[in-house]
Protein backbone atom coordinates (compact mmCIF):
# COMPACT_ATOMS: atom_id res chain seq x y z
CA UNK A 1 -2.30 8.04 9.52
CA UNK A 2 -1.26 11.49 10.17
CA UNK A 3 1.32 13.71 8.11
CA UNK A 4 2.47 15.84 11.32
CA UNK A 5 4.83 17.94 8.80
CA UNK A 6 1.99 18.33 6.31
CA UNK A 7 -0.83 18.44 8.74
CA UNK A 8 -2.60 16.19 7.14
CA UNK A 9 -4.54 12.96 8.17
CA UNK A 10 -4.87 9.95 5.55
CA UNK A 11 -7.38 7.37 6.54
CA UNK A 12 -6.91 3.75 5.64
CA UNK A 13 -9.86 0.76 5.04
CA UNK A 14 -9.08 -2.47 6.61
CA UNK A 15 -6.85 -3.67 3.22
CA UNK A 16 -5.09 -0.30 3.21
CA UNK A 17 -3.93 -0.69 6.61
CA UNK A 18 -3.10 -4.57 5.79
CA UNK A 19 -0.75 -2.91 2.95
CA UNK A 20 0.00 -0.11 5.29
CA UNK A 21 1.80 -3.32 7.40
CA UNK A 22 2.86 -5.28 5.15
CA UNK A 23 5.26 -2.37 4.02
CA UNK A 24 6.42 -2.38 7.49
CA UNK A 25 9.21 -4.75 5.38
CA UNK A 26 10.47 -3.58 2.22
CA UNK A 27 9.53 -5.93 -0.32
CA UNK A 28 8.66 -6.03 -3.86
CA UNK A 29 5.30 -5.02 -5.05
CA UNK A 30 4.88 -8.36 -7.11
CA UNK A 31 5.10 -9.88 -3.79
CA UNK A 32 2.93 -7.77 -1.82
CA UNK A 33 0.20 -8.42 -4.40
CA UNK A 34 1.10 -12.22 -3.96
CA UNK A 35 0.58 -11.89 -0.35
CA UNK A 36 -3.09 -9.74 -1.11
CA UNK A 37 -3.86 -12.35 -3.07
CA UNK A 38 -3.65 -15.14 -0.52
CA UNK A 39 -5.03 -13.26 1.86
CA UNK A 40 -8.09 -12.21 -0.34
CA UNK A 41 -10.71 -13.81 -2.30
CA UNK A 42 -9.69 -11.20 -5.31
CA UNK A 43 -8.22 -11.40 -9.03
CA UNK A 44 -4.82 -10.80 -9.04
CA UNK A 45 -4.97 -8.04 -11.84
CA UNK A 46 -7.25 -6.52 -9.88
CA UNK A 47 -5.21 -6.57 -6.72
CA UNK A 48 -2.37 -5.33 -8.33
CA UNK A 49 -4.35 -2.16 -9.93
CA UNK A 50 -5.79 -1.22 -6.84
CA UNK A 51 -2.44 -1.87 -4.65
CA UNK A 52 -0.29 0.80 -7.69
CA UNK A 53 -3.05 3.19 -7.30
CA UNK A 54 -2.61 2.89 -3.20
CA UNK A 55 1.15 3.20 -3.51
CA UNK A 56 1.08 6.25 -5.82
CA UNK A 57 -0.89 8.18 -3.43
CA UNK A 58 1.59 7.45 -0.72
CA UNK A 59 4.97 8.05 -2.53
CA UNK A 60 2.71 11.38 -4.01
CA UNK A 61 2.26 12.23 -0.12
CA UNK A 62 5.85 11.27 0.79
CA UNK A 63 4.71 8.58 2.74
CA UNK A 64 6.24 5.64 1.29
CA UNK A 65 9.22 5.71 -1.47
CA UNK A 66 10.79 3.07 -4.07
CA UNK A 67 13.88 0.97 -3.26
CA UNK A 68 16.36 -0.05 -6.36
C-alpha cells in the first residue's frame, strides 16, 4: 500500500492484505475476527490481538478510521 500524501509505502503479509479486503466493507471488528477465524486455523483471542494491533497502525497512519 502506498500513502501518496505521506510518501510512504506500508507492506502487507498475505492475512494483512486478507484484512486489508475484508475492510473493503465496513463491518464490525468482532466480525472481522469471526471471519479470520473461519478462515484460519488460529485462537480467536489471538486473532483478535493481532487484528487491534493491525488496525491501530492503520487508523495511526490515517489509513483506516472507526465508524459509530
Amino acid at each position: 500500500m502506498m500513502d501518496v500524501e505521506g510518501g510512504v509505502y506500508f507492506g502487507l503479509d498475505r492475512i494483512g492484505t486478507d484484512i486489508w479486503n475484508l475492510l473493503e466493507n465496513p463491518r464490525r471488528v468482532t466480525d472481522l475476527c469471526a471471519e479470520l477465524e473461519r478462515r484460519y486455523a488460529a485462537p480467536l483471542d489471538v486473532i483478535t490481538a493481532d487484528v487491534c494491533a493491525l488496525l491501530d497502525r492503520l487508523i495511526d497512519e490515517g489509513l483506516a478510521s472507526v465508524q459509530a
